[in-house]
PDB file of N, CA and C in Angstrom:
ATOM      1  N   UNK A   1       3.996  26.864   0.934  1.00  0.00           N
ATOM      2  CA  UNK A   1       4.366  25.788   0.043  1.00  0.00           C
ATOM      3  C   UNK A   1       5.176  24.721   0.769  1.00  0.00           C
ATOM      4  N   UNK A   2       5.936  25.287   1.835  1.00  0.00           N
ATOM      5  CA  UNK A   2       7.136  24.197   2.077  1.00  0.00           C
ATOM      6  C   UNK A   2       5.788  23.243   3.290  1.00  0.00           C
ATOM      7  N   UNK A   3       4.847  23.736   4.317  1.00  0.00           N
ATOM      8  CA  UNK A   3       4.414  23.153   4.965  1.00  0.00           C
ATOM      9  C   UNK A   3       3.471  22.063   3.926  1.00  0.00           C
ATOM     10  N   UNK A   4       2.969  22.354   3.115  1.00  0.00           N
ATOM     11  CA  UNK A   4       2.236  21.338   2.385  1.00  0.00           C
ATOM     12  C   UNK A   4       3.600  20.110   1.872  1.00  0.00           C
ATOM     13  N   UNK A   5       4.376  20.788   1.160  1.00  0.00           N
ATOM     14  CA  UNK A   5       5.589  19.166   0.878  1.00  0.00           C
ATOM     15  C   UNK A   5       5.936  18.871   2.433  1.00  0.00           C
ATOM     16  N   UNK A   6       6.244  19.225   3.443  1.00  0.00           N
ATOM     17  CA  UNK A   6       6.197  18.884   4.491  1.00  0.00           C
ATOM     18  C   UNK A   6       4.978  17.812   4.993  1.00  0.00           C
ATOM     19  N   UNK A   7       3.757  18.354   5.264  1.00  0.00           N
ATOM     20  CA  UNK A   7       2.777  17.348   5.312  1.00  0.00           C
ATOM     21  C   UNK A   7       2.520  16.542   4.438  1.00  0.00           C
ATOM     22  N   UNK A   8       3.329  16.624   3.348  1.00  0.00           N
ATOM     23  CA  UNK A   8       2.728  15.090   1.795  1.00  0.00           C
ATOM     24  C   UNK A   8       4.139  14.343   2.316  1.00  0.00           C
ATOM     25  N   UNK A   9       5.331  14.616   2.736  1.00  0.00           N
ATOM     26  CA  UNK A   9       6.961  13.595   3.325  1.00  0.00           C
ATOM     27  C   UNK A   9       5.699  12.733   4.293  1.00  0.00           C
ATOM     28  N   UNK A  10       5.315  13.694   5.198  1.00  0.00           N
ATOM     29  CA  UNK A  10       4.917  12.892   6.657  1.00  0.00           C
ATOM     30  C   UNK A  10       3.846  12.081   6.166  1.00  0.00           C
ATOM     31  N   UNK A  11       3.053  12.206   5.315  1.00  0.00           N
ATOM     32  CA  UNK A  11       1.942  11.233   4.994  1.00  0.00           C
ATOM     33  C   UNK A  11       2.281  10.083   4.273  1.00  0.00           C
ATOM     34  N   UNK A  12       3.428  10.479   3.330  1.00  0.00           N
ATOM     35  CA  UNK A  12       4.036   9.383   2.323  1.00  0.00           C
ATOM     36  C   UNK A  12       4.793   8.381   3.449  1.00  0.00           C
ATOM     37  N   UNK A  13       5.540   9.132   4.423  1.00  0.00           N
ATOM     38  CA  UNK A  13       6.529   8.199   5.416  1.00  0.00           C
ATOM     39  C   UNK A  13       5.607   7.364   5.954  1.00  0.00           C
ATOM     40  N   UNK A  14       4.153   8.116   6.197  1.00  0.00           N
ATOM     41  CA  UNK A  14       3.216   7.154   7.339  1.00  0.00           C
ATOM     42  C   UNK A  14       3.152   5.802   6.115  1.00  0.00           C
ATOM     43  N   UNK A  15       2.034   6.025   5.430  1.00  0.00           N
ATOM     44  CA  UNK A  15       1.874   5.445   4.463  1.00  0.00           C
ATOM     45  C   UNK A  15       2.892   4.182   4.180  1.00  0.00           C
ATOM     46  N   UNK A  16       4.600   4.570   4.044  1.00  0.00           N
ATOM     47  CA  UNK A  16       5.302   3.492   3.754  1.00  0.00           C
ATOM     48  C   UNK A  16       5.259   2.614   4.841  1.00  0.00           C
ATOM     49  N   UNK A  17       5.671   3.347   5.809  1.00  0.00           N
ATOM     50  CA  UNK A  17       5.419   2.495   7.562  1.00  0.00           C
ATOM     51  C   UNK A  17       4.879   1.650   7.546  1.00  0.00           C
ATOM     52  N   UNK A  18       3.119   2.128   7.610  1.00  0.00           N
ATOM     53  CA  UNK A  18       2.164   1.127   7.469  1.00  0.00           C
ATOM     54  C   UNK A  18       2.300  -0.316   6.547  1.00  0.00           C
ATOM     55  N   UNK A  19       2.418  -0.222   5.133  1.00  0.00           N
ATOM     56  CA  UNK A  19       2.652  -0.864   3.856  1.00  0.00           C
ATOM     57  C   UNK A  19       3.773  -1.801   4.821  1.00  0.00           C
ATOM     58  N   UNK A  20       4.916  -1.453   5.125  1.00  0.00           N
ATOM     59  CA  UNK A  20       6.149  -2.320   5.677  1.00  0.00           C
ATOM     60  C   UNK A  20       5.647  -3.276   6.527  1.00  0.00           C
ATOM     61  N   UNK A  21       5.055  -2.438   7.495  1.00  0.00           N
ATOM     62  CA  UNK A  21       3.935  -3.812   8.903  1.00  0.00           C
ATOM     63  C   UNK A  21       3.379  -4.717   8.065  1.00  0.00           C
ATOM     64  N   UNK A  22       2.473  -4.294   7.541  1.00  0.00           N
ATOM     65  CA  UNK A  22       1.184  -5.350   7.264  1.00  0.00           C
ATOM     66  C   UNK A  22       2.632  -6.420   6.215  1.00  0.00           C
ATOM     67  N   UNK A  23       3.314  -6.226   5.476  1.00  0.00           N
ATOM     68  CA  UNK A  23       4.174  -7.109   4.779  1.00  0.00           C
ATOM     69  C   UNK A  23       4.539  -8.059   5.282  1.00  0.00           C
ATOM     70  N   UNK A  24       5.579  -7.204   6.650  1.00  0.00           N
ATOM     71  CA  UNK A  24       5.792  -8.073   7.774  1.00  0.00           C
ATOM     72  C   UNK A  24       4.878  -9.432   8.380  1.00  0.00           C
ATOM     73  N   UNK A  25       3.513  -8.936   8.379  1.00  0.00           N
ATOM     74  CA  UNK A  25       3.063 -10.059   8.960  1.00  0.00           C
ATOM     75  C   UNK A  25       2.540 -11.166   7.608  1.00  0.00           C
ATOM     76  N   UNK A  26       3.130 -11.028   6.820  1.00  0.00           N
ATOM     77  CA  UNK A  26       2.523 -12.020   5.774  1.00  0.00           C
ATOM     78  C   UNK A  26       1.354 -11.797   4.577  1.00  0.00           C
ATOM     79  N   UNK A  27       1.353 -13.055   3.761  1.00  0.00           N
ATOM     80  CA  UNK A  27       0.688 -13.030   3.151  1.00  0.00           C
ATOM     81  C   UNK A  27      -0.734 -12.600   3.190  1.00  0.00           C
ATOM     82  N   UNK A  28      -1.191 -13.159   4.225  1.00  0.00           N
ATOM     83  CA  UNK A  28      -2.805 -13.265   4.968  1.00  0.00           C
ATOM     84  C   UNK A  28      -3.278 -11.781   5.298  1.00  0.00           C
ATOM     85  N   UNK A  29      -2.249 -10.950   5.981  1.00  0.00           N
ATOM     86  CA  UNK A  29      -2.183  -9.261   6.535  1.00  0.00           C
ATOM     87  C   UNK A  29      -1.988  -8.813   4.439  1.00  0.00           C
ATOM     88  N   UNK A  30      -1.407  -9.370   4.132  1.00  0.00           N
ATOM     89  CA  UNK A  30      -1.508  -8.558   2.607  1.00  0.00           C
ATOM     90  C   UNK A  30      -2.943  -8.336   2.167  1.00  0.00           C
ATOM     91  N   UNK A  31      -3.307  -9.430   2.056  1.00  0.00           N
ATOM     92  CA  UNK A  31      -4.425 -10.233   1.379  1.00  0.00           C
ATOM     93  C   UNK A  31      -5.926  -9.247   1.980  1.00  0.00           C
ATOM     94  N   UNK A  32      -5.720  -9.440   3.272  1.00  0.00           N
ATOM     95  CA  UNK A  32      -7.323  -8.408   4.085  1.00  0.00           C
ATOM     96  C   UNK A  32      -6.654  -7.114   3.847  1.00  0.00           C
ATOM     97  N   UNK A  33      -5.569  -6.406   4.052  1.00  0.00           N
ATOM     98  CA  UNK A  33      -5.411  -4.760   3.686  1.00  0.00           C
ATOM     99  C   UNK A  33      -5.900  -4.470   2.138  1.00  0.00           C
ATOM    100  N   UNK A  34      -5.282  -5.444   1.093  1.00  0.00           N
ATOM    101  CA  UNK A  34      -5.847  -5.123  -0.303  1.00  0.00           C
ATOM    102  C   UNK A  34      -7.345  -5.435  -0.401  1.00  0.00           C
ATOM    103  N   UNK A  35      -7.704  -6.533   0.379  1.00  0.00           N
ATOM    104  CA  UNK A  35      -9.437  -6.455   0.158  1.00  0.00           C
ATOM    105  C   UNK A  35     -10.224  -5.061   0.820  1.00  0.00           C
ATOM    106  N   UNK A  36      -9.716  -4.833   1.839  1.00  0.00           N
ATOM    107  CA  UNK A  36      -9.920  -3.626   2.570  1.00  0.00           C
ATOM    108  C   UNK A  36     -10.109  -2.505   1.434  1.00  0.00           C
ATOM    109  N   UNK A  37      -8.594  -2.521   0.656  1.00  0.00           N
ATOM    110  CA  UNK A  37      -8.420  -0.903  -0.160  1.00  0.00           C
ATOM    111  C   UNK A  37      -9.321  -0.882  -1.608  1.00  0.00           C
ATOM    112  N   UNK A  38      -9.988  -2.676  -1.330  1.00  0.00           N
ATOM    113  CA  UNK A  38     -11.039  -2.582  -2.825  1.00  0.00           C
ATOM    114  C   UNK A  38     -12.166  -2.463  -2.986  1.00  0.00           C
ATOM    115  N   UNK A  39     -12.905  -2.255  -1.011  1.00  0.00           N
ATOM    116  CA  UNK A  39     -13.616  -1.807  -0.555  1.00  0.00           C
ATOM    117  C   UNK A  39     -14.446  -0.656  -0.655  1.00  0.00           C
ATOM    118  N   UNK A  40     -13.191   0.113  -0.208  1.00  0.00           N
ATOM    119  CA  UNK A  40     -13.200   1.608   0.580  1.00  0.00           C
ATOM    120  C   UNK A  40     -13.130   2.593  -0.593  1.00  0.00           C
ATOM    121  N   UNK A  41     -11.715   1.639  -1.505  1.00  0.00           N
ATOM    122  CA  UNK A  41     -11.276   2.683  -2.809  1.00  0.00           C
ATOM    123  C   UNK A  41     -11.187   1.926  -3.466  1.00  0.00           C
ATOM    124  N   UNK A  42     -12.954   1.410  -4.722  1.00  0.00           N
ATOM    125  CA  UNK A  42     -12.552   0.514  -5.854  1.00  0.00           C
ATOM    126  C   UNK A  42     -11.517   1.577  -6.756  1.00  0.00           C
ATOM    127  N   UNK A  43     -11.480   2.845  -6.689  1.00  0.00           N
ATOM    128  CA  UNK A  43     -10.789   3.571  -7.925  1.00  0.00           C
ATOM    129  C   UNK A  43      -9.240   3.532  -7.822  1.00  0.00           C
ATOM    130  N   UNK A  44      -8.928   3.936  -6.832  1.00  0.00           N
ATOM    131  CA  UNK A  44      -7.481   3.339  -6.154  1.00  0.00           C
ATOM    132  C   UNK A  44      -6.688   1.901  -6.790  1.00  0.00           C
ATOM    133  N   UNK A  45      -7.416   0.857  -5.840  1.00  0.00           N
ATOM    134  CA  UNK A  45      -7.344  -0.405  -6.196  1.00  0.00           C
ATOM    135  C   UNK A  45      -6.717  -0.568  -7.740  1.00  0.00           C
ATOM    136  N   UNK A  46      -8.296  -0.304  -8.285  1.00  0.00           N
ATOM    137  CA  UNK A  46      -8.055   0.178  -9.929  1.00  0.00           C
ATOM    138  C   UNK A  46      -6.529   0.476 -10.352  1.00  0.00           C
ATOM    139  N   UNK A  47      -6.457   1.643 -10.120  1.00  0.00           N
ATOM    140  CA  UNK A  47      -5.335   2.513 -10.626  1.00  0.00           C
ATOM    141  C   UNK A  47      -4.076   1.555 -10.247  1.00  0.00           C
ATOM    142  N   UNK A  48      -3.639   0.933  -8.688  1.00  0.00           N
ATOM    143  CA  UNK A  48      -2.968   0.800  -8.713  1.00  0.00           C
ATOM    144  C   UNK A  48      -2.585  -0.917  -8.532  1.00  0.00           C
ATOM    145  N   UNK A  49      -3.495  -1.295  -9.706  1.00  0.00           N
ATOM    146  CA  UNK A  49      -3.718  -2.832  -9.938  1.00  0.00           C
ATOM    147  C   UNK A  49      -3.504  -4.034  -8.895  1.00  0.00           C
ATOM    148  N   UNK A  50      -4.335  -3.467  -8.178  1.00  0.00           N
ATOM    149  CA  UNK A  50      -4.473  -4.314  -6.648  1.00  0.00           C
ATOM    150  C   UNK A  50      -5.092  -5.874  -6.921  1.00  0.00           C
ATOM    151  N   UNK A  51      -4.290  -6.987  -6.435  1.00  0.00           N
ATOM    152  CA  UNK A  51      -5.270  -8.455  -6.249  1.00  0.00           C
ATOM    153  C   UNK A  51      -5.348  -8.894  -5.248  1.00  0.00           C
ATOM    154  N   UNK A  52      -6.263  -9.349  -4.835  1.00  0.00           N
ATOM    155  CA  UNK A  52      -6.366 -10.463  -3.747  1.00  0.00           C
ATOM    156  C   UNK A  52      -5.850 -11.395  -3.502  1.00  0.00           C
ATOM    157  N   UNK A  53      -5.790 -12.085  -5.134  1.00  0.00           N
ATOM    158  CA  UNK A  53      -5.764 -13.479  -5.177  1.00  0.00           C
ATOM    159  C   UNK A  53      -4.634 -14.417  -4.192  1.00  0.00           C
ATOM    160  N   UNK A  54      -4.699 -15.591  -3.918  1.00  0.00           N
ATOM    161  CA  UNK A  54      -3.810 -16.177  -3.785  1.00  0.00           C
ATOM    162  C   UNK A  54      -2.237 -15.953  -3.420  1.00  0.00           C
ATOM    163  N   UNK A  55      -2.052 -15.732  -4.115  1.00  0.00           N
ATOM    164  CA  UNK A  55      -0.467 -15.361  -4.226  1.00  0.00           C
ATOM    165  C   UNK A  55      -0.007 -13.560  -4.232  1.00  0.00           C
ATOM    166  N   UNK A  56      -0.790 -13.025  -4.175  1.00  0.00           N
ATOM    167  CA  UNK A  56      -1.396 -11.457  -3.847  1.00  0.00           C
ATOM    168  C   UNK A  56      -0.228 -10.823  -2.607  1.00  0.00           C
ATOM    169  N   UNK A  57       0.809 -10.143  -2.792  1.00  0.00           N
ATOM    170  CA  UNK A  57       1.390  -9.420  -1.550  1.00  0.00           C
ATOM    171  C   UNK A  57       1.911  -8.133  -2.204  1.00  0.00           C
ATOM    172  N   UNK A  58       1.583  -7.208  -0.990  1.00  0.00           N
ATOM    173  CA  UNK A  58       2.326  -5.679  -1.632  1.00  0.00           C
ATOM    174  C   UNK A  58       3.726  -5.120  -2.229  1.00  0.00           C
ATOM    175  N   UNK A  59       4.324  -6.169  -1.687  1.00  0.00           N
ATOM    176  CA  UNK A  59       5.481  -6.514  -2.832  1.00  0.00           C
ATOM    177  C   UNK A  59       5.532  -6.150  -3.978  1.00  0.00           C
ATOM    178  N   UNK A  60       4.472  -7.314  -4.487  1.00  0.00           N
ATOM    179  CA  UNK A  60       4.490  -7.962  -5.858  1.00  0.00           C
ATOM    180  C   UNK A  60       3.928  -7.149  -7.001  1.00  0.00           C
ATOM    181  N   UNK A  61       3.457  -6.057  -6.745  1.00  0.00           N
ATOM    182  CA  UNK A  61       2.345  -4.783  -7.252  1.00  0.00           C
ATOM    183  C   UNK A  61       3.563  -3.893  -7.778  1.00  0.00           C
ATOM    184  N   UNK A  62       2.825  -3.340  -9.124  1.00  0.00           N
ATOM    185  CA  UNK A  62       3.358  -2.243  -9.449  1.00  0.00           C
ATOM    186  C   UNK A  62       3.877  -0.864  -8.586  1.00  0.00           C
ATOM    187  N   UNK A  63       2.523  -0.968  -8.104  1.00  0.00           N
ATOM    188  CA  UNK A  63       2.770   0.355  -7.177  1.00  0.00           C
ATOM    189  C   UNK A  63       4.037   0.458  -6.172  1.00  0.00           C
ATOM    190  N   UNK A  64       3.336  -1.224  -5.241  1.00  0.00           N
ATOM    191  CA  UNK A  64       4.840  -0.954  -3.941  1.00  0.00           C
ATOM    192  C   UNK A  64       5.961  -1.151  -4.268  1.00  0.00           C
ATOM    193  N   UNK A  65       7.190  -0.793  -4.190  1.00  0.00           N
ATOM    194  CA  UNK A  65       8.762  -1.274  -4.153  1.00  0.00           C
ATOM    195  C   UNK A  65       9.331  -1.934  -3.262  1.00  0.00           C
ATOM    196  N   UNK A  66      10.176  -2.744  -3.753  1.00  0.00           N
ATOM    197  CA  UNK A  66      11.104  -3.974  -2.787  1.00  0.00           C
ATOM    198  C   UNK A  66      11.699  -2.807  -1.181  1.00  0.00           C
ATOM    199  N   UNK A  67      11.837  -1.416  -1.967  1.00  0.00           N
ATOM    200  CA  UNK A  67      12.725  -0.609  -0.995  1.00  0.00           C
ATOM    201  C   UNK A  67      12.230  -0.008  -0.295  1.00  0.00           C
ATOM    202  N   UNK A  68      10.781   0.297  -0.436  1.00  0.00           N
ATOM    203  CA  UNK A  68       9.788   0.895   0.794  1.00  0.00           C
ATOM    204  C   UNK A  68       9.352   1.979  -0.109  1.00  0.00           C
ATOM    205  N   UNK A  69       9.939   2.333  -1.114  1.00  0.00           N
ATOM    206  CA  UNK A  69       9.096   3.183  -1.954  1.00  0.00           C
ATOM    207  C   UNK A  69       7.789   3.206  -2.480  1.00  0.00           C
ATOM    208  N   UNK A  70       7.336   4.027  -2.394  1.00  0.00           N
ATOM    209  CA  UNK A  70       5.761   4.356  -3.501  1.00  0.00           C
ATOM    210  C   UNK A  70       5.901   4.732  -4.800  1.00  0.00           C
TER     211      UNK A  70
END
């Protein structure tokens, strides 16, 4: 049990990592990762009310948090 919450910390940490970069580089790095995730995972996307549009950054989404949280 503990190695599985162990491997879901390390995947969630990767996961935030990643999310933090692409922020970093802007709007434009927002914009192709969410077209990317509406791609790969329309159900995802879905769920976690992903846009493209315009003004579109992982920020701004329900899902991501200002604090690096999921």
């Amino acid at each position: 049990e503990n190695k599985v919450a162990d491997e879901n910390q390390t995947r969630a940490d990767k996961a935030r990592c990643f999310i933090d970069t692409v922020k970093k580089k802007g709007d434009r790095a927002c914009r192709i990762m969410i077209r990317h995730l509406q791609r790969t995972n329309p159900a995802l996307s879905i769920q976690l009310r992903l846009s493209s549009g315009s003004s579109a950054q992982l920020g701004e989404t329900t899902f991501f948090c200002n604090d690096g949280t999921i």
